[in-house]
N, C-alpha and C. Protein backbone atom coordinates (compact mmCIF):
# COMPACT_ATOMS: atom_id res chain seq x y z
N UNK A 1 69.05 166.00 -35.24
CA UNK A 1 68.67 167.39 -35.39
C UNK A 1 69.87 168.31 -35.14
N UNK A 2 70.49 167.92 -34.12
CA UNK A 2 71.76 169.08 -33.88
C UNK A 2 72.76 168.85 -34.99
N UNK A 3 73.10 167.75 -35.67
CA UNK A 3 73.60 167.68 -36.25
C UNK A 3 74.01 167.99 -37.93
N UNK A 4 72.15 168.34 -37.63
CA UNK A 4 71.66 169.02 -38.93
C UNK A 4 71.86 170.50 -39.05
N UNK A 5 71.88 171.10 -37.99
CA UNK A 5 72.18 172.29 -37.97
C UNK A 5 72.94 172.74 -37.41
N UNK A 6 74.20 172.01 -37.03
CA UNK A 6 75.65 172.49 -36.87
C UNK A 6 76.32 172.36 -38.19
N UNK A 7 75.47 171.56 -39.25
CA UNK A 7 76.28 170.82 -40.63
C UNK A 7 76.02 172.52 -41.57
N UNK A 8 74.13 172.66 -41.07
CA UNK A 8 73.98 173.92 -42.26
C UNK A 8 74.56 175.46 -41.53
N UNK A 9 74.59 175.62 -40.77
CA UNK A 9 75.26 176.43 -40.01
C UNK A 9 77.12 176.64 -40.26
N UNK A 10 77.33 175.46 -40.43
CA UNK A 10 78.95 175.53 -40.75
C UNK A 10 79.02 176.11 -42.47
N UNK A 11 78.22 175.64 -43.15
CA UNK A 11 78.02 175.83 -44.49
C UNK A 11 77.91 177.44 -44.52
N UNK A 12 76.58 177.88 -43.51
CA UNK A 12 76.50 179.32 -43.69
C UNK A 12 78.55 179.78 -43.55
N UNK A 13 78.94 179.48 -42.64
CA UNK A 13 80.04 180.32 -42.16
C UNK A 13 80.95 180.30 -43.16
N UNK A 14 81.25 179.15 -43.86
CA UNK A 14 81.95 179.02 -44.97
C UNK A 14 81.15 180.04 -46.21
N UNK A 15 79.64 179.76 -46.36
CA UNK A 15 79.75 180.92 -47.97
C UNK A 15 79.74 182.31 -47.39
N UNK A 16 79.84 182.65 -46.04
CA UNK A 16 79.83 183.95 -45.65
C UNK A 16 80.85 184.47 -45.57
N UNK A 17 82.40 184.01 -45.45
CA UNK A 17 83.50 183.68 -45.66
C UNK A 17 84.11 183.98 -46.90
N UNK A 18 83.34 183.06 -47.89
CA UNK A 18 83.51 183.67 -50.00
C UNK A 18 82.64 184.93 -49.82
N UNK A 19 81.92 184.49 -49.92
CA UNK A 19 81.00 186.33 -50.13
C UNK A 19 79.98 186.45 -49.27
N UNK A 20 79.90 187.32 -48.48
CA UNK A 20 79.12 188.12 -47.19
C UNK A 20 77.71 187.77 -48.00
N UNK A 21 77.03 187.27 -46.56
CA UNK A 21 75.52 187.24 -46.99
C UNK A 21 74.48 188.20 -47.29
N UNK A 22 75.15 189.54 -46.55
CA UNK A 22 74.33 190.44 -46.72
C UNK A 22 72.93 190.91 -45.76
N UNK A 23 72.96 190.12 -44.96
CA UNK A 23 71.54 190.41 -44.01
C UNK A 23 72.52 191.15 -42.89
N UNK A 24 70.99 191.78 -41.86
CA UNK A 24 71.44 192.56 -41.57
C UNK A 24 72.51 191.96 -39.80
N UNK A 25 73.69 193.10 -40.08
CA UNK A 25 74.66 192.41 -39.28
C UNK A 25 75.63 191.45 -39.72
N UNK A 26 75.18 190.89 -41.05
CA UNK A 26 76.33 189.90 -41.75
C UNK A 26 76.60 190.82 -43.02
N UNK A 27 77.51 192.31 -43.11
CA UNK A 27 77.77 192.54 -44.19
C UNK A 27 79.18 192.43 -44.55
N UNK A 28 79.99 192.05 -43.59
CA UNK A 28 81.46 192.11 -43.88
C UNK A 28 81.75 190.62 -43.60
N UNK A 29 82.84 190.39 -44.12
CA UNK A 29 83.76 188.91 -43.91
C UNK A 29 83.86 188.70 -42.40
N UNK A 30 84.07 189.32 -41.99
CA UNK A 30 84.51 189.17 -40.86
C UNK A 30 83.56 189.28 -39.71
N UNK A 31 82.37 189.01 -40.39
CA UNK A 31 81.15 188.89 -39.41
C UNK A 31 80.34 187.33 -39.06
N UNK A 32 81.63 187.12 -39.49
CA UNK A 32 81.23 184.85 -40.11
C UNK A 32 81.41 185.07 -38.11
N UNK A 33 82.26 185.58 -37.42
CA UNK A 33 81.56 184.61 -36.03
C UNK A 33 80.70 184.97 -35.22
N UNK A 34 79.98 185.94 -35.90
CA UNK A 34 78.43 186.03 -35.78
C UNK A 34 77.36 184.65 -35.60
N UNK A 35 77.77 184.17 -37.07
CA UNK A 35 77.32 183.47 -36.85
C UNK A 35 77.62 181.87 -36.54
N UNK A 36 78.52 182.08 -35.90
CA UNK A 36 79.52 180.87 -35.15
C UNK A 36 79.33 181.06 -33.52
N UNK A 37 78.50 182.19 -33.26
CA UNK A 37 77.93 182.51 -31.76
C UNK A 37 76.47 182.02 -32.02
N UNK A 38 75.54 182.41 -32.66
CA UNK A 38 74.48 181.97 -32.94
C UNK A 38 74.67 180.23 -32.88
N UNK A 39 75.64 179.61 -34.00
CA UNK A 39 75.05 178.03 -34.14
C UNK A 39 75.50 177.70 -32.49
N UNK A 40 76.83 178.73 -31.79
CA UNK A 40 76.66 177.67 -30.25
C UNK A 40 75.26 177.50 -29.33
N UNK A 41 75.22 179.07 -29.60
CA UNK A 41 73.94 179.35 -28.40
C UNK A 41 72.63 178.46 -29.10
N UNK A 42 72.68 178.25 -30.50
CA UNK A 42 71.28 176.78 -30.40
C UNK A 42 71.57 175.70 -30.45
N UNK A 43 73.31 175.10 -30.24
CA UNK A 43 73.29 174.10 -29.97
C UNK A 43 73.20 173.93 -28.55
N UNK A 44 73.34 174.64 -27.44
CA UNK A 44 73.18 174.85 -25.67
C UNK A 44 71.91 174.45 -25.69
N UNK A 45 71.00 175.42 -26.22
CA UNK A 45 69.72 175.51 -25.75
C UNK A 45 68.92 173.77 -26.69
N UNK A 46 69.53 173.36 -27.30
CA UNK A 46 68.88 171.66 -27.83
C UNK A 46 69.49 170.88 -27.22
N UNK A 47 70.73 170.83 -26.74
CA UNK A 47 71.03 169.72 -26.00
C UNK A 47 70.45 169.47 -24.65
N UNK A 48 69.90 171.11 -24.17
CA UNK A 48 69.49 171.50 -22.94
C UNK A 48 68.30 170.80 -22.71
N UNK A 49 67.35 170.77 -23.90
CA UNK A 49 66.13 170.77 -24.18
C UNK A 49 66.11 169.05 -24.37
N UNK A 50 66.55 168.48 -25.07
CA UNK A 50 66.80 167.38 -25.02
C UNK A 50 66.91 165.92 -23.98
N UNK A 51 65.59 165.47 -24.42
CA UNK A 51 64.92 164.38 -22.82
C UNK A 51 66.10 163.36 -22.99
N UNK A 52 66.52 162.97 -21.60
CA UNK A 52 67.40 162.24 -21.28
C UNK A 52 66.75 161.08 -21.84
C-alpha cells in the first residue's frame, strides 16, 4: 500500500512539474512540494498505523 502511493504520488509531482494541475493550491510549478509534503505526512501516518 505505501508503496502504491508513494509510486502515484511521485507521478503526481512529476506531471505537476510539465504542467500544473490546477486544483486549488497547485496552480504554479512550483507548488509540486506541496505535494511532496502531503505524500510524507501519509506516508508517517501508514507506517504509524501499521500492525507490527
Amino acid at each position: 500500500m505505501a508503496k502504491t502511493i508513494s509510486i502515484i504520488l511521485g507521478l503526481a509531482m512529476v506531471a505537476h512539474l510539465i504542467r500544473p494541475l490546477g486544483l486549488p493550491g497547485l496552480k504554479r510549478r512550483k507548488d509540486a512540494w506541496r505535494i511532496a509534503v502531503f505524500a510524507l505526512a501519509l506516508m508517517i501516518v501508514t507506517v504509524s498505523l501499521r500492525p507490527d
